[in-house]
PDB file of N, CA and C in Angstrom:
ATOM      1  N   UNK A   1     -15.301  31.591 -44.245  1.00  0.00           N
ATOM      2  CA  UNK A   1     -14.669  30.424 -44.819  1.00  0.00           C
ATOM      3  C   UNK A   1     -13.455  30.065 -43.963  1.00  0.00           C
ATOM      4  N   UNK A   2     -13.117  28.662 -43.423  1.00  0.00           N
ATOM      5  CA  UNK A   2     -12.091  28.356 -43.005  1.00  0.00           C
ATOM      6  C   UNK A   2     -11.334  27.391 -43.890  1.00  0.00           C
ATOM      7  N   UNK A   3      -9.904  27.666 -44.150  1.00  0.00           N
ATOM      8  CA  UNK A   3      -8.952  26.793 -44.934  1.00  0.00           C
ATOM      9  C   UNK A   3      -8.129  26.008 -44.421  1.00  0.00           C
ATOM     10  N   UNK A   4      -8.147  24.961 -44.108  1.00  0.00           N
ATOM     11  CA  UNK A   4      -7.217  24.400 -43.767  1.00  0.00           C
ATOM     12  C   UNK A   4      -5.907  23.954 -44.653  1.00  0.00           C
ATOM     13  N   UNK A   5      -4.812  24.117 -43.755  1.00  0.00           N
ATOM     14  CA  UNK A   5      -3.099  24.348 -43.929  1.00  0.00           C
ATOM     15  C   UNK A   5      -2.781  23.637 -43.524  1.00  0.00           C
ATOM     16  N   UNK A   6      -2.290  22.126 -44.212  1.00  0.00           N
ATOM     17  CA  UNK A   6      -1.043  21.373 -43.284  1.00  0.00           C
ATOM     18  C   UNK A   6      -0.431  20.069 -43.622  1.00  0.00           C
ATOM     19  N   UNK A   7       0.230  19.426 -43.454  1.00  0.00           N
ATOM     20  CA  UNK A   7       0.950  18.670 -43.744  1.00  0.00           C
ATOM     21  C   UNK A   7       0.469  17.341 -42.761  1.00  0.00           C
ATOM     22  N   UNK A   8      -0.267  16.862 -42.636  1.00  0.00           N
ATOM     23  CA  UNK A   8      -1.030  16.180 -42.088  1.00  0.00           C
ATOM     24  C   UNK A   8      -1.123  14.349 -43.114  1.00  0.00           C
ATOM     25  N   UNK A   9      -0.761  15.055 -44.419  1.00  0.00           N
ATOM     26  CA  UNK A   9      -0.823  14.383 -45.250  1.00  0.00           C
ATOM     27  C   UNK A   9      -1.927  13.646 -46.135  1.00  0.00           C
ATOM     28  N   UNK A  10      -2.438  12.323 -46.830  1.00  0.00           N
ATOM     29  CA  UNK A  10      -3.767  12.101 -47.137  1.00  0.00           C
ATOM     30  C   UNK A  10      -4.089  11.043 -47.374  1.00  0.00           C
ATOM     31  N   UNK A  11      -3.418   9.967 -46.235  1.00  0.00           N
ATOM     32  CA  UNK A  11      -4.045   8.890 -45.828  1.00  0.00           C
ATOM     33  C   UNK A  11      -3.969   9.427 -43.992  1.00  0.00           C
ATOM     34  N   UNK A  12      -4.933   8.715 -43.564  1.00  0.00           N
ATOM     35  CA  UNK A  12      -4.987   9.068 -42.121  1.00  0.00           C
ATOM     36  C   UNK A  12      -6.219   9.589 -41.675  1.00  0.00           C
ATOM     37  N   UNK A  13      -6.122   9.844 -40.356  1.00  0.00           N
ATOM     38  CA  UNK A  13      -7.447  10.396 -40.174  1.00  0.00           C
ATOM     39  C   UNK A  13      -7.632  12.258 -39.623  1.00  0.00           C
ATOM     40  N   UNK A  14      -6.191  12.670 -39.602  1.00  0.00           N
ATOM     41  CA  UNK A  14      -6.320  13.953 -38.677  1.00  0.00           C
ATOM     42  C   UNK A  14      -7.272  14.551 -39.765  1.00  0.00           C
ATOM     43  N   UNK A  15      -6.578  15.335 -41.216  1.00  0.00           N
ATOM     44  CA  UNK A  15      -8.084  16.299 -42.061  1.00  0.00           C
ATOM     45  C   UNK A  15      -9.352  15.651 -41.314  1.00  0.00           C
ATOM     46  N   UNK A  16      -9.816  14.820 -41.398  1.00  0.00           N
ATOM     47  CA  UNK A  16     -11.169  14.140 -41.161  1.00  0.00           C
ATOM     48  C   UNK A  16     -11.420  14.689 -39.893  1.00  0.00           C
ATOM     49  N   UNK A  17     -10.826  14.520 -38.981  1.00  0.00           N
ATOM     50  CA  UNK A  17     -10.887  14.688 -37.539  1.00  0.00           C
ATOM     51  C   UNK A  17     -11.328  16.113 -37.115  1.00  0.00           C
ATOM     52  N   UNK A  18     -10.124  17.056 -38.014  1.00  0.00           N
ATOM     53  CA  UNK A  18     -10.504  18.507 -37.936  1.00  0.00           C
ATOM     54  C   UNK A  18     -11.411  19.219 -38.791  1.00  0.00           C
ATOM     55  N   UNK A  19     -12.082  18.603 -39.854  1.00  0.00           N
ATOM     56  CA  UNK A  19     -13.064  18.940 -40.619  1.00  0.00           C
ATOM     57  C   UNK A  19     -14.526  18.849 -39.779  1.00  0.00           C
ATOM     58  N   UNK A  20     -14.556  17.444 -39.065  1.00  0.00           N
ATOM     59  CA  UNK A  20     -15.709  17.022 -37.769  1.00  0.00           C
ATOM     60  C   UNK A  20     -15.531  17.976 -36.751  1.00  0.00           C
ATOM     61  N   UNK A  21     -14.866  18.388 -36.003  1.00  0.00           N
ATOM     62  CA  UNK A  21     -14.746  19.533 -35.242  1.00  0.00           C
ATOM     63  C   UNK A  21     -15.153  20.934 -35.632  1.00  0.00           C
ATOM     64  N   UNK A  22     -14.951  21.324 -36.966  1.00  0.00           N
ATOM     65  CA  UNK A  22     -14.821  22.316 -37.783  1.00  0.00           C
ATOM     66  C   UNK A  22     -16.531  22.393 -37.367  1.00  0.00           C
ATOM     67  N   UNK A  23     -17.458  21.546 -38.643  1.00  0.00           N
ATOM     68  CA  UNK A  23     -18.645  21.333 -38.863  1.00  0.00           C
ATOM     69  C   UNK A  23     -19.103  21.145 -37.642  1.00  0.00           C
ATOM     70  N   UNK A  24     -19.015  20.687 -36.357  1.00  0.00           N
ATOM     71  CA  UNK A  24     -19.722  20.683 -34.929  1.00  0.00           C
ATOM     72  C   UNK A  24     -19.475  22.088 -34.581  1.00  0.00           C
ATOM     73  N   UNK A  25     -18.521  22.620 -34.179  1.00  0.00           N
ATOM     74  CA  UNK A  25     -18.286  24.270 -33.525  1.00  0.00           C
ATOM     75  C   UNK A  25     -18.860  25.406 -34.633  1.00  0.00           C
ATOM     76  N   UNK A  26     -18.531  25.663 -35.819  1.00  0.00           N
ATOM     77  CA  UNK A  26     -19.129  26.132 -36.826  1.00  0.00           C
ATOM     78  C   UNK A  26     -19.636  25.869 -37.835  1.00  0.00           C
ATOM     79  N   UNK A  27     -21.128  25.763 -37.657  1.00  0.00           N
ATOM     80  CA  UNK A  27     -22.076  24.689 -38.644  1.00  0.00           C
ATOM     81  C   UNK A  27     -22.419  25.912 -39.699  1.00  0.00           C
ATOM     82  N   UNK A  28     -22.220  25.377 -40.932  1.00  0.00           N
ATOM     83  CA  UNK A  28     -22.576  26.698 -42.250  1.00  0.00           C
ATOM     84  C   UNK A  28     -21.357  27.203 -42.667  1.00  0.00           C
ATOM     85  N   UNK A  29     -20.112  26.976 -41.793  1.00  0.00           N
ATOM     86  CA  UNK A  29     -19.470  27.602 -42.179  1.00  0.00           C
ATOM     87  C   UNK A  29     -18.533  26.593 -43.083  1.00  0.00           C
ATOM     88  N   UNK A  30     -18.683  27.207 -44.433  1.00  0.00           N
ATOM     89  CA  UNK A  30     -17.315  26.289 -45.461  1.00  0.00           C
ATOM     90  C   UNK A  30     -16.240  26.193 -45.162  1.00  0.00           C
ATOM     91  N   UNK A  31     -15.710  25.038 -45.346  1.00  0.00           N
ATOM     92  CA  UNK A  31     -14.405  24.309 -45.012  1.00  0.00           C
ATOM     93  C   UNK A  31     -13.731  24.147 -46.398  1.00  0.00           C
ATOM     94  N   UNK A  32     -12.454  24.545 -46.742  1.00  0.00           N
ATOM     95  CA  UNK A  32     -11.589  24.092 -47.682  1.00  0.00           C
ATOM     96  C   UNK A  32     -10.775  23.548 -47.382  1.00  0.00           C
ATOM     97  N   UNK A  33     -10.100  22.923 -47.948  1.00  0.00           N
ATOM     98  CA  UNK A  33      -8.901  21.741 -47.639  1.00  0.00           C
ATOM     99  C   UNK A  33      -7.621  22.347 -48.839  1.00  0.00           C
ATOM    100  N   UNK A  34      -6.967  23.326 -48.736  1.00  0.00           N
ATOM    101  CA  UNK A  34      -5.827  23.780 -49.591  1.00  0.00           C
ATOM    102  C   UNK A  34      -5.084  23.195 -49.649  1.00  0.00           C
ATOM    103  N   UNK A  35      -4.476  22.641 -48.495  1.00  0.00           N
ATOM    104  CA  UNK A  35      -3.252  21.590 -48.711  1.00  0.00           C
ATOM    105  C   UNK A  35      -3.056  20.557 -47.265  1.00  0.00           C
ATOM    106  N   UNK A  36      -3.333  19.750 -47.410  1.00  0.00           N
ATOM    107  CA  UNK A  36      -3.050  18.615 -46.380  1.00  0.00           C
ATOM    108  C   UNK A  36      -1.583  17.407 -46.803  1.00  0.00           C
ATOM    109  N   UNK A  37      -1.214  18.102 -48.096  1.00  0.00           N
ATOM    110  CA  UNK A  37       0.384  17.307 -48.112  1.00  0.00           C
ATOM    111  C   UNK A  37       1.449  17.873 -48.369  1.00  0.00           C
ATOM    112  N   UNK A  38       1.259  18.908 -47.731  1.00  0.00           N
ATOM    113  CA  UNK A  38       2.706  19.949 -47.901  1.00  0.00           C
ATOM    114  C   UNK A  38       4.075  19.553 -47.181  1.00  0.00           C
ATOM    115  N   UNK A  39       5.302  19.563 -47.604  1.00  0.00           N
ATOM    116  CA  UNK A  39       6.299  18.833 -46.990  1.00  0.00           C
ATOM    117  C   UNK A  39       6.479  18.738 -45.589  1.00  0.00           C
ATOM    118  N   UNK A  40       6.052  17.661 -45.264  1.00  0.00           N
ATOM    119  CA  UNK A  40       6.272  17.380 -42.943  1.00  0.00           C
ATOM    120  C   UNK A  40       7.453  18.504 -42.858  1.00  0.00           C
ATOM    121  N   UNK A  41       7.084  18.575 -41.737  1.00  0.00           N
ATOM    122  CA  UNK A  41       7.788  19.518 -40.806  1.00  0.00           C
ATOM    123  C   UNK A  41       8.745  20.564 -41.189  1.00  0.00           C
ATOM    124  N   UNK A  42       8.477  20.795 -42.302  1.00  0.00           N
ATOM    125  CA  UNK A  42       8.883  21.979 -42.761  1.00  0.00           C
ATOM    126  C   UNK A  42       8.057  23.603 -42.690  1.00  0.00           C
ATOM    127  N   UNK A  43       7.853  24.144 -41.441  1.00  0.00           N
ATOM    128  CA  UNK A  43       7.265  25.433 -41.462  1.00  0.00           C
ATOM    129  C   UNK A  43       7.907  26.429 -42.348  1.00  0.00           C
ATOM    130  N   UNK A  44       8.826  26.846 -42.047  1.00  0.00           N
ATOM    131  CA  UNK A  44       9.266  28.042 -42.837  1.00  0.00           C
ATOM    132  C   UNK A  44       9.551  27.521 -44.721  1.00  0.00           C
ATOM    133  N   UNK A  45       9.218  26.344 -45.031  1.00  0.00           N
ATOM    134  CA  UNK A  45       8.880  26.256 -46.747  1.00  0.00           C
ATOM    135  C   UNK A  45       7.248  26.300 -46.762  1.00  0.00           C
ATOM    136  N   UNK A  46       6.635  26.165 -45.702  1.00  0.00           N
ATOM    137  CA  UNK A  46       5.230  26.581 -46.471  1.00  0.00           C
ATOM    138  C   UNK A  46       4.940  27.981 -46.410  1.00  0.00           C
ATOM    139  N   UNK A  47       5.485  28.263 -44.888  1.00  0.00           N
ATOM    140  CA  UNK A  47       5.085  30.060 -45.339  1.00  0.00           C
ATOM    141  C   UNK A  47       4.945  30.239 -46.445  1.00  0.00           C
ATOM    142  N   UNK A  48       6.008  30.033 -47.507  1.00  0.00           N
ATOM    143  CA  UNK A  48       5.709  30.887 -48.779  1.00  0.00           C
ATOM    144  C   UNK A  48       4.471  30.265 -49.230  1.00  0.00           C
ATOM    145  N   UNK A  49       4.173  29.190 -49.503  1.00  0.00           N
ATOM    146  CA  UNK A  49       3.304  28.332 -49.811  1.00  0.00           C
ATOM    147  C   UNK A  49       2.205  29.379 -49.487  1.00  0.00           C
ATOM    148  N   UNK A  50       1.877  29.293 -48.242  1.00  0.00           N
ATOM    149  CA  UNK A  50       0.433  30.345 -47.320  1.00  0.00           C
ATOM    150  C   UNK A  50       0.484  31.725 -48.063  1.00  0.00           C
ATOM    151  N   UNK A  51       1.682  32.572 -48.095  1.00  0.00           N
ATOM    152  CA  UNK A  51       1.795  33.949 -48.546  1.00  0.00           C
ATOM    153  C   UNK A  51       1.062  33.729 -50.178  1.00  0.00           C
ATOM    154  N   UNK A  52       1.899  33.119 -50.779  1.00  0.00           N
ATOM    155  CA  UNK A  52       1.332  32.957 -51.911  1.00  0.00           C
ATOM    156  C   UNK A  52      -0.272  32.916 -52.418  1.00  0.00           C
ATOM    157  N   UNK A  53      -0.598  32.176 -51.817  1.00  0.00           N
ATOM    158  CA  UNK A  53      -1.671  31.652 -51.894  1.00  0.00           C
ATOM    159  C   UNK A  53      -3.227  32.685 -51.302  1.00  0.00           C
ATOM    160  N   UNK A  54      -2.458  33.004 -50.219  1.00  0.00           N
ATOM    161  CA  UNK A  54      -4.181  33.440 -49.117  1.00  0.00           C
ATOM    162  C   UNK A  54      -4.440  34.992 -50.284  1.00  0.00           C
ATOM    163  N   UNK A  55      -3.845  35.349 -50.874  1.00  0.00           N
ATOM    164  CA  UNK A  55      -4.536  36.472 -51.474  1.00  0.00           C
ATOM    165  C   UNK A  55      -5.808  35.990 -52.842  1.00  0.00           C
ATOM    166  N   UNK A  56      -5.648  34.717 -53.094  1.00  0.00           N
ATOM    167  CA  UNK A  56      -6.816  33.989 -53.662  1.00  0.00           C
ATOM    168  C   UNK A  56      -8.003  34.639 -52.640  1.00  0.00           C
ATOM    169  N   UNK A  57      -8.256  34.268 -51.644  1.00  0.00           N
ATOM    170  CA  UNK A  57      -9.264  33.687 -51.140  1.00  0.00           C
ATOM    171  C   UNK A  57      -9.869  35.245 -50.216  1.00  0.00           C
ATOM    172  N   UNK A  58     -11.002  35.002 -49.836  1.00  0.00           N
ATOM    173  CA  UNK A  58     -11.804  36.382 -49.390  1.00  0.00           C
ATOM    174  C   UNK A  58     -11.832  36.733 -47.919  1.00  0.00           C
ATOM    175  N   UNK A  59     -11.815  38.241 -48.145  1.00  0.00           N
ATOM    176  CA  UNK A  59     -11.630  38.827 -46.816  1.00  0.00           C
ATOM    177  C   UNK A  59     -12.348  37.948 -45.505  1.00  0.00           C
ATOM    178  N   UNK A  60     -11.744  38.320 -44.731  1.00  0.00           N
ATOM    179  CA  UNK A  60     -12.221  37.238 -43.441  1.00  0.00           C
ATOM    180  C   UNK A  60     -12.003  35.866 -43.437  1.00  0.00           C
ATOM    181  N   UNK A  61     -11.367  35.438 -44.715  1.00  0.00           N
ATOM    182  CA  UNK A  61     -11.470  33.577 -44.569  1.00  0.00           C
ATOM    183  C   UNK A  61     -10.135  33.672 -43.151  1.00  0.00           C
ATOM    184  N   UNK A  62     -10.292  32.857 -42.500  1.00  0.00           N
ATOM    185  CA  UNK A  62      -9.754  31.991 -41.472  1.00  0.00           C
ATOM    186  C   UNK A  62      -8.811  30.949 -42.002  1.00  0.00           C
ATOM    187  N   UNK A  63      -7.550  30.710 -42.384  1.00  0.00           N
ATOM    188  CA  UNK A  63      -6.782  29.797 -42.531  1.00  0.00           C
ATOM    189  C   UNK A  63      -6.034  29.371 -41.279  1.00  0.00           C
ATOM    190  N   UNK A  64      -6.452  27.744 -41.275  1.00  0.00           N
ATOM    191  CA  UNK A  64      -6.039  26.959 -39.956  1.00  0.00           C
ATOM    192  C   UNK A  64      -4.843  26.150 -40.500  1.00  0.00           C
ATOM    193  N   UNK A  65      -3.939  26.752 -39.854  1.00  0.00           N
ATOM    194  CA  UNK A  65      -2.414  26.181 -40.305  1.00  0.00           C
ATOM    195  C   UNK A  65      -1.616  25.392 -38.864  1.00  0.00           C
ATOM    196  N   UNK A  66      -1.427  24.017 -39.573  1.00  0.00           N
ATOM    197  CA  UNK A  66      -0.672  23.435 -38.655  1.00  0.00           C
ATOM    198  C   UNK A  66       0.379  22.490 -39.656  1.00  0.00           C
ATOM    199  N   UNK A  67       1.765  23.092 -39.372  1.00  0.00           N
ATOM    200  CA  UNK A  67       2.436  22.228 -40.419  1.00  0.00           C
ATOM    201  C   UNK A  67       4.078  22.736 -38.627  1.00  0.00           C
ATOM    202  N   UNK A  68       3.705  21.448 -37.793  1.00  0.00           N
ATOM    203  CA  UNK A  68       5.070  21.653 -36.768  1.00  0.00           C
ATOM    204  C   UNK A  68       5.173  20.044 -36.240  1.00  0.00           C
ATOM    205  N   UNK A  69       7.004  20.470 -36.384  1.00  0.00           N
ATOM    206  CA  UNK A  69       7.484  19.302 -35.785  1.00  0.00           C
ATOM    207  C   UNK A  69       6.873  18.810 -34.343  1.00  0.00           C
ATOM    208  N   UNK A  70       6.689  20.078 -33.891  1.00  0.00           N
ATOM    209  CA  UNK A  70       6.304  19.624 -32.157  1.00  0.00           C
ATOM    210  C   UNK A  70       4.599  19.372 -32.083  1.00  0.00           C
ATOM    211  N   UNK A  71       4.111  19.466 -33.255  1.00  0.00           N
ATOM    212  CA  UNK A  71       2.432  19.543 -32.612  1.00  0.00           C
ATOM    213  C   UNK A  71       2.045  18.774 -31.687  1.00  0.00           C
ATOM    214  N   UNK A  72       1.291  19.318 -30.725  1.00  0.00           N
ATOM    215  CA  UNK A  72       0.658  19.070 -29.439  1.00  0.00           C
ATOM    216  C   UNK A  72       1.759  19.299 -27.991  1.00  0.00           C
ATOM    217  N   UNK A  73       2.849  19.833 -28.410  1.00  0.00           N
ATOM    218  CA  UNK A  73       3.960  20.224 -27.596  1.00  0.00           C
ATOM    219  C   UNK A  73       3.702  21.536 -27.051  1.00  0.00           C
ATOM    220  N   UNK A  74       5.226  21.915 -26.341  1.00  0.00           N
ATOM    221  CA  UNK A  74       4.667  22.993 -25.280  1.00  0.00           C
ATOM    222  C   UNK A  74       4.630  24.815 -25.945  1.00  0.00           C
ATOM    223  N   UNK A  75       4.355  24.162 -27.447  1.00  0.00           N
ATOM    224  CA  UNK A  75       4.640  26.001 -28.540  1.00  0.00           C
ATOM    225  C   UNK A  75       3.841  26.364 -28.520  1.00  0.00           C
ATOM    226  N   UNK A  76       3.564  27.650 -28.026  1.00  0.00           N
ATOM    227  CA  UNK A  76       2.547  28.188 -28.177  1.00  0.00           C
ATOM    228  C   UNK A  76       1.924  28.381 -29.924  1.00  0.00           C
ATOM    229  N   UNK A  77       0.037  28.772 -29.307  1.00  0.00           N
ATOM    230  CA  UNK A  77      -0.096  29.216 -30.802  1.00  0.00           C
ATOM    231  C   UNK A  77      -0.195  30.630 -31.214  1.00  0.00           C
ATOM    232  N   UNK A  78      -0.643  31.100 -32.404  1.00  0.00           N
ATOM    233  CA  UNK A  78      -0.543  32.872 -32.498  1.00  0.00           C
ATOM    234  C   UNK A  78      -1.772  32.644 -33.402  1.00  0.00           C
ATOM    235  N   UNK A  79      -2.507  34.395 -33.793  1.00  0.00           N
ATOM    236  CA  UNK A  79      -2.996  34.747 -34.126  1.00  0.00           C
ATOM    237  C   UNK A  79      -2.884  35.899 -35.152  1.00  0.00           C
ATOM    238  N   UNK A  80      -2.986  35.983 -36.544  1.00  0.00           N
ATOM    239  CA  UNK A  80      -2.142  36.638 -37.121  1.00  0.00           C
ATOM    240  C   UNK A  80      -3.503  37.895 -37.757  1.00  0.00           C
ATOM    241  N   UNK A  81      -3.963  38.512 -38.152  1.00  0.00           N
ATOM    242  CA  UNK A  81      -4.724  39.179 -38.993  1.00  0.00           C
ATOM    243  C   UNK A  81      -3.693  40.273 -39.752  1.00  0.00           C
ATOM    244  N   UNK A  82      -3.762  39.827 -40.976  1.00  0.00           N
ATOM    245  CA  UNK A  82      -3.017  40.577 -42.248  1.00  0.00           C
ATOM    246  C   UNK A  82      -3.967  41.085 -43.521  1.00  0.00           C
ATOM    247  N   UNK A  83      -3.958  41.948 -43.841  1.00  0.00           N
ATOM    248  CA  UNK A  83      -4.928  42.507 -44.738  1.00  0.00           C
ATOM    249  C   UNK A  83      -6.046  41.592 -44.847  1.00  0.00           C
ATOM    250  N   UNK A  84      -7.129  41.803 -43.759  1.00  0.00           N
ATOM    251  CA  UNK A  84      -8.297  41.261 -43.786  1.00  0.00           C
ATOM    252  C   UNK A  84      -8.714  39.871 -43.786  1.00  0.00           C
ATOM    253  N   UNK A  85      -7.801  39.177 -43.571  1.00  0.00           N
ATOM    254  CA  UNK A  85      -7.860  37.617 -43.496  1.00  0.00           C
ATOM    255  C   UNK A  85      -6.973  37.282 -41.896  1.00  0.00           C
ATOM    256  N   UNK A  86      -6.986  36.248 -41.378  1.00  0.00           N
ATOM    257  CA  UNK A  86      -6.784  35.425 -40.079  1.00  0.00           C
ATOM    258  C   UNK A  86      -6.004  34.494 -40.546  1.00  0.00           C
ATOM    259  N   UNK A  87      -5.559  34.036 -39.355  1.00  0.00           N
ATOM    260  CA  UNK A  87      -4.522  32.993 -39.628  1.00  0.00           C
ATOM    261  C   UNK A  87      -4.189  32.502 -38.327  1.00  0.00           C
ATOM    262  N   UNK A  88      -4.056  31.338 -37.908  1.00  0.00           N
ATOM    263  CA  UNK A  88      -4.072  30.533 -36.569  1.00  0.00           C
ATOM    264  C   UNK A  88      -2.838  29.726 -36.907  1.00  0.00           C
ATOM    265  N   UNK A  89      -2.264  29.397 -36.152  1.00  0.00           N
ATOM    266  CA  UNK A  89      -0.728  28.228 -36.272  1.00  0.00           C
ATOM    267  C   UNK A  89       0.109  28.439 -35.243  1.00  0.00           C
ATOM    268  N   UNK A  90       1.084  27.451 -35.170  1.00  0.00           N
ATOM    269  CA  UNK A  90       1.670  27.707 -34.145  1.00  0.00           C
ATOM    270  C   UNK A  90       3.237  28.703 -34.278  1.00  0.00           C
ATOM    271  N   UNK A  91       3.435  29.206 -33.676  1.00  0.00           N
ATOM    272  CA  UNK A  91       4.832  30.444 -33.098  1.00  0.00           C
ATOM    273  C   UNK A  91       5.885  30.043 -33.972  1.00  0.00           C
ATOM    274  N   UNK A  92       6.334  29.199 -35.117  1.00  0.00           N
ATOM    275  CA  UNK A  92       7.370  28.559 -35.775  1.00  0.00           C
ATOM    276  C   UNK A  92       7.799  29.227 -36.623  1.00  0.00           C
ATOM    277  N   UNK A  93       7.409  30.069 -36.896  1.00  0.00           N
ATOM    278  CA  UNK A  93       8.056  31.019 -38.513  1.00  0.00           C
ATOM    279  C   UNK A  93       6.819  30.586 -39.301  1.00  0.00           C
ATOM    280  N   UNK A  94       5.492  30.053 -39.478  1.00  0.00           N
ATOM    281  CA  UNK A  94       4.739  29.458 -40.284  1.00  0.00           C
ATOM    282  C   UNK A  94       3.725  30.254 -40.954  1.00  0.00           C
ATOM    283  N   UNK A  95       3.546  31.341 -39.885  1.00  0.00           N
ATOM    284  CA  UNK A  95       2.713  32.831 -40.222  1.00  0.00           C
ATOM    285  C   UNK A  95       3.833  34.515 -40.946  1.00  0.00           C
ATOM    286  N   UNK A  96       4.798  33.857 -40.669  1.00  0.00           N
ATOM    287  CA  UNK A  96       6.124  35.181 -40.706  1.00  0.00           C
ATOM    288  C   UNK A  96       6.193  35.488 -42.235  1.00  0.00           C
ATOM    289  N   UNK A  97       6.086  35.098 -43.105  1.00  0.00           N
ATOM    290  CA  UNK A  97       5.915  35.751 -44.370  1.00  0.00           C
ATOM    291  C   UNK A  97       4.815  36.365 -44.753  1.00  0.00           C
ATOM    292  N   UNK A  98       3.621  36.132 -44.471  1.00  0.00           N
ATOM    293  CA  UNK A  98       2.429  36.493 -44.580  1.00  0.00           C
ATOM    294  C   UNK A  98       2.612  38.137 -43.576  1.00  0.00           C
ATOM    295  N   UNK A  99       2.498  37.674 -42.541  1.00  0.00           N
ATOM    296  CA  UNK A  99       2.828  38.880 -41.537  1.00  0.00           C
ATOM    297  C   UNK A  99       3.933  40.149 -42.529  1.00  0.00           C
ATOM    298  N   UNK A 100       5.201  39.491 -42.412  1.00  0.00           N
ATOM    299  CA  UNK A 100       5.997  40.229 -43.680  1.00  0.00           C
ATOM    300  C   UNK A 100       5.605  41.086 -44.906  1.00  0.00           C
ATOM    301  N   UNK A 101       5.006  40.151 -45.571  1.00  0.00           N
ATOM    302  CA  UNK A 101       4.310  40.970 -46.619  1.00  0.00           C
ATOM    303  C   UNK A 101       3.216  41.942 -46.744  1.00  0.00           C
ATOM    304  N   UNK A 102       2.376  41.466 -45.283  1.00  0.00           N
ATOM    305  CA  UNK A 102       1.056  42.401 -45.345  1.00  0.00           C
ATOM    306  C   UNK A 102       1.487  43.670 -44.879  1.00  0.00           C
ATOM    307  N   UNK A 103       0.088  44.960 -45.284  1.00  0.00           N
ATOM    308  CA  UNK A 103       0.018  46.253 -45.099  1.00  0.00           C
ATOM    309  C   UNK A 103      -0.134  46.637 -43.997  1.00  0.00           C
ATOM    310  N   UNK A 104      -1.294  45.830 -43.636  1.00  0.00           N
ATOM    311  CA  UNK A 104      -1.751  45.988 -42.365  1.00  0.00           C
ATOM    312  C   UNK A 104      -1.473  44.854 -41.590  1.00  0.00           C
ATOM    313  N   UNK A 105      -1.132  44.402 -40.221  1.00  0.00           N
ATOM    314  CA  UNK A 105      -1.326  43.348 -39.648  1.00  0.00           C
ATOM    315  C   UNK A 105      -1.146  43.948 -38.053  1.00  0.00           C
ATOM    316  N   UNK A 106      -1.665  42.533 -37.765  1.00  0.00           N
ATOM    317  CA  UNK A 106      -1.649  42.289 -35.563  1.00  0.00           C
ATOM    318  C   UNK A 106      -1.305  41.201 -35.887  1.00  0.00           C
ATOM    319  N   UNK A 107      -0.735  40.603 -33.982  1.00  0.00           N
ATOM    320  CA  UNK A 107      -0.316  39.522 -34.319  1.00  0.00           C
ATOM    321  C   UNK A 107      -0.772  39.177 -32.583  1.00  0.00           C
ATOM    322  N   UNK A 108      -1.011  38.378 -32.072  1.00  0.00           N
ATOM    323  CA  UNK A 108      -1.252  37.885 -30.984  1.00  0.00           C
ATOM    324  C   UNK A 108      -0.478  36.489 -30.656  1.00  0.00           C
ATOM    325  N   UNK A 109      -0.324  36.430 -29.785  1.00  0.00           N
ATOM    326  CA  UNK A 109       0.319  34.674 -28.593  1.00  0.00           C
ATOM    327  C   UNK A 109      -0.915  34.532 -27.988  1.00  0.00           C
ATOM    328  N   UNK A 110      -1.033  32.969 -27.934  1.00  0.00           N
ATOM    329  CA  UNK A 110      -2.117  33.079 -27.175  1.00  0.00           C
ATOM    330  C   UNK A 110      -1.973  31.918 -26.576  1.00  0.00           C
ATOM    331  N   UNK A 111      -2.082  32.429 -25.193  1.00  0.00           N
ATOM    332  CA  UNK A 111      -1.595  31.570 -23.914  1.00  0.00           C
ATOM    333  C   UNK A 111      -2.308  30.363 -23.029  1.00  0.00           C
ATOM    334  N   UNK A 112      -4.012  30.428 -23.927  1.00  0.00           N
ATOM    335  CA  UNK A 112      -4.298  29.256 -23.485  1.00  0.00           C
ATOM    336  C   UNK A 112      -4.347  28.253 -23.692  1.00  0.00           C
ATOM    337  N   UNK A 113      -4.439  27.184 -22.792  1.00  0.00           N
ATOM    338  CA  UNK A 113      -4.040  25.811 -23.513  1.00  0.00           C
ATOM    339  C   UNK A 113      -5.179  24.913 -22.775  1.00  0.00           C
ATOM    340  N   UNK A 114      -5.532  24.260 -23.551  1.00  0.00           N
ATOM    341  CA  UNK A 114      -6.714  22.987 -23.486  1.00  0.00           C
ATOM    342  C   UNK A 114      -6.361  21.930 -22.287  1.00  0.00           C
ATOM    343  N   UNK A 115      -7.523  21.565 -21.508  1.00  0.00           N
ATOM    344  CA  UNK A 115      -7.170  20.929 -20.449  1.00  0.00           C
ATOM    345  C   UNK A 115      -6.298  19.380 -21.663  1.00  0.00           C
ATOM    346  N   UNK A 116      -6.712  19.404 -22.639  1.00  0.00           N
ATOM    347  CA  UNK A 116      -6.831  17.900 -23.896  1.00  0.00           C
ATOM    348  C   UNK A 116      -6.266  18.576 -24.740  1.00  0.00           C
ATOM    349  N   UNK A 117      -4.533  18.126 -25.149  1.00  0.00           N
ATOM    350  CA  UNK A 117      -4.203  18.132 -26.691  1.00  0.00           C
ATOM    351  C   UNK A 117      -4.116  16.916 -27.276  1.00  0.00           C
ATOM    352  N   UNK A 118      -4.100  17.010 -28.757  1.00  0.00           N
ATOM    353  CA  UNK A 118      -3.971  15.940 -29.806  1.00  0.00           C
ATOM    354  C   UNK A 118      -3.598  15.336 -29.678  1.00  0.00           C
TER     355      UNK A 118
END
């Protein structure tokens, strides 16, 4: 299962955009939409938001979090795995409570970058 995280808001087209990408690269795989109007550019108030929340949802889900002032800028993104769930976003404090709270976790940077951002 992948969840999408972000402040993207819900008029517009980005959810749409990344849901079509989602369904082309991983076909079968369920898509949730948790929050697409969480307060702009506020990373470190959704953390809690994410912490709160991802212990709902089942081992291995994938939550795709993008809630940054700079998106498509030069921040890197990370890779978080915390008690059995994933987590993708960018380097902002946006994964740091989750990380915080879990038992177990890794955390990765990950340094590549798309010939094409957003």
């Amino acid at each position: 299962m992948i969840v999408l995280f972000t402040d993207f808001g819900l008029e517009g087209p980005y959810t749409g955009q990344m849901q079509a990408v989602l369904h082309r690269e991983a076909p079968g795989v369920p898509v949730v939409g948790l929050f697409s109007d969480l307060p702009p550019f506020d990373p470190r108030g959704a953390a809690y938001l994410l912490a709160a929340y991802a212990g709902e949802f089942p081992l291995d889900t994938v939550f795709l979090c993008v809630v940054d002032p700079g998106v498509g800028g030069p921040r890197a993104a990370s890779v978080l795995r915390a008690d059995g769930r994933w987590y993708v976003g960018p380097d902002n404090g946006l994964l740091a409570i989750a990380a915080r709270r879990a038992g177990h976790r890794r955390w990765w940077n990950v340094s590549w970058r798309p010939a094409r951002l957003s």
